[in-house]
Protein backbone atom coordinates (compact mmCIF):
# COMPACT_ATOMS: atom_id res chain seq x y z
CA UNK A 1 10.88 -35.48 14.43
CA UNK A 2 6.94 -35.13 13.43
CA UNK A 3 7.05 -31.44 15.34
CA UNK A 4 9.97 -30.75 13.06
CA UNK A 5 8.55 -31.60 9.57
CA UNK A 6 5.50 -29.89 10.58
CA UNK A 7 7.44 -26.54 11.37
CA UNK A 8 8.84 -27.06 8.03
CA UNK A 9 6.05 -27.70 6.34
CA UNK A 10 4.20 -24.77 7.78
CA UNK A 11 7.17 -22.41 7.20
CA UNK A 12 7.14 -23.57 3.52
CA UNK A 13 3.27 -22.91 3.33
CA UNK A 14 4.34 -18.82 4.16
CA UNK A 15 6.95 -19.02 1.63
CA UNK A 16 4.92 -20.15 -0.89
CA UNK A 17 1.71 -18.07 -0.17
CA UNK A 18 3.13 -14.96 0.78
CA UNK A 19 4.15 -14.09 -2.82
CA UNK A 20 0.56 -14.67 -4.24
CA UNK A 21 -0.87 -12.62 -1.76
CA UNK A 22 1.37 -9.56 -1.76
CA UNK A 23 0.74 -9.35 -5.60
CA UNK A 24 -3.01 -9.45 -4.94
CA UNK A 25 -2.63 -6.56 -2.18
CA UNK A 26 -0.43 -4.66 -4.71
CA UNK A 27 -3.16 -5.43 -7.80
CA UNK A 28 -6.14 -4.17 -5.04
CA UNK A 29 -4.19 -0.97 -4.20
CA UNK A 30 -2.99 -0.03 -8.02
CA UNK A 31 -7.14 -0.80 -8.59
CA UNK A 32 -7.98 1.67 -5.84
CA UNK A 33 -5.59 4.08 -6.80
CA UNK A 34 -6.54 4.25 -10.93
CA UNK A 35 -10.51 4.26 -9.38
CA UNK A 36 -9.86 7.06 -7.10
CA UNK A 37 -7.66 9.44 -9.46
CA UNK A 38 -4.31 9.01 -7.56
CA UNK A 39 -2.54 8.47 -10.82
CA UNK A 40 -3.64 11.93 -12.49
CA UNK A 41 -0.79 13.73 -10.08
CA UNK A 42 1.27 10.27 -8.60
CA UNK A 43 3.57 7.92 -10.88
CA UNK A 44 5.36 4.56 -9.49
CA UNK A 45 8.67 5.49 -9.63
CA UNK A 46 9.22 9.56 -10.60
CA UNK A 47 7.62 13.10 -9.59
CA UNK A 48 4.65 13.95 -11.80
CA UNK A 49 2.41 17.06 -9.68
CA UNK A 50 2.94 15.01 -6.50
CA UNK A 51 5.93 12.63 -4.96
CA UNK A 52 6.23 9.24 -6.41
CA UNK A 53 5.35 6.08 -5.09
CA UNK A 54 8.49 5.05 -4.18
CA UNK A 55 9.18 8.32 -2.22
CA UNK A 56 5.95 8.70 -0.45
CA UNK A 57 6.85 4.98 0.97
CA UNK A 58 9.95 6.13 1.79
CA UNK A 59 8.98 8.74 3.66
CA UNK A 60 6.36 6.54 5.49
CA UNK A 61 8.61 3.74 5.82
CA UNK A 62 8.48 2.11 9.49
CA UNK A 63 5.21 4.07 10.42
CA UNK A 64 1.86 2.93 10.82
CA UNK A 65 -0.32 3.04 8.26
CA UNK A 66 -2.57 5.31 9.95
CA UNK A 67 -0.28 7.94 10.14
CA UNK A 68 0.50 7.70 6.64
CA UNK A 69 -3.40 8.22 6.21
CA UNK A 70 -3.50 11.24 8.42
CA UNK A 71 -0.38 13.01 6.14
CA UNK A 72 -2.59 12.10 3.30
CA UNK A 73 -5.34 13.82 5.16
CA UNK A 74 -3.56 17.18 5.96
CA UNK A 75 -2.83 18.06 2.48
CA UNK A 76 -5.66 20.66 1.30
CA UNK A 77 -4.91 19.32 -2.27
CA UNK A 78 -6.49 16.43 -1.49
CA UNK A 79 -9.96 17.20 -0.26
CA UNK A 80 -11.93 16.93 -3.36
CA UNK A 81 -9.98 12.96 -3.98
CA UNK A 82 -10.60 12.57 -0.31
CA UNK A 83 -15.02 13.31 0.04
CA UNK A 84 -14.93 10.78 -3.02
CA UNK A 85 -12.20 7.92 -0.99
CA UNK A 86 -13.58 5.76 1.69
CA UNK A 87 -10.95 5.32 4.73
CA UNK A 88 -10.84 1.60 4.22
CA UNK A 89 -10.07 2.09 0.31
CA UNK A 90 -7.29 4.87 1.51
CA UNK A 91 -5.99 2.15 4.31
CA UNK A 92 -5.32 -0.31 1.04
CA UNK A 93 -3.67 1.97 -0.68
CA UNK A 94 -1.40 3.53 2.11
CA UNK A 95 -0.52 0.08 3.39
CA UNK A 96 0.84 -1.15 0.05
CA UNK A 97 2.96 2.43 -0.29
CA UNK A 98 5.01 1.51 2.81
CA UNK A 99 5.26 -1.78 1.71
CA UNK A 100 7.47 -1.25 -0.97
């Protein structure tokens, strides 16, 4: 019986937290984003210069986040954004797009 209210208890612990940090992940990679100019061609939901949001993490969907990076990467348009973006502040940013 203890092993079973601990499960519980655990599994409610994830259910609880998970929310909290998702929306902090989500608030670091909008912060990233708006600090690293993303936002002057990219818009949440509809094409501005570049895809949205929601279709570059649908296109991304299911891959690892390092691939997503390396697409990123291989777009010429990108260099100057990219010799001013660390890989770890890209990482952020890519993760959270095939999150949604």
């Amino acid at each position: 019986m203890r092993k079973i209210l601990m499960a519980a208890a655990a599994g409610m612990a994830v259910a609880v937290f998970q929310p909290a940090s998702w929306a902090a992940d989500a608030r670091l990679a909008q912060d990233e984003m708006k600090e690293h100019g993303c936002l002057s061609c990219h818009e949440a939901a509809k094409k501005k210069v570049g895809p949205s949001y929601k279709d570059i993490g649908a296109k991304y969907k299911g891959k690892k986040t390092e691939e997503a990076m390396a697409g990123m990467k291989g777009k010429p348009v990108h260099k100057s954004i990219l010799a001013k973006t660390t890989d770890s502040s890209l990482k952020v940013i890519m993760e959270w797009l095939i999150e949604q």
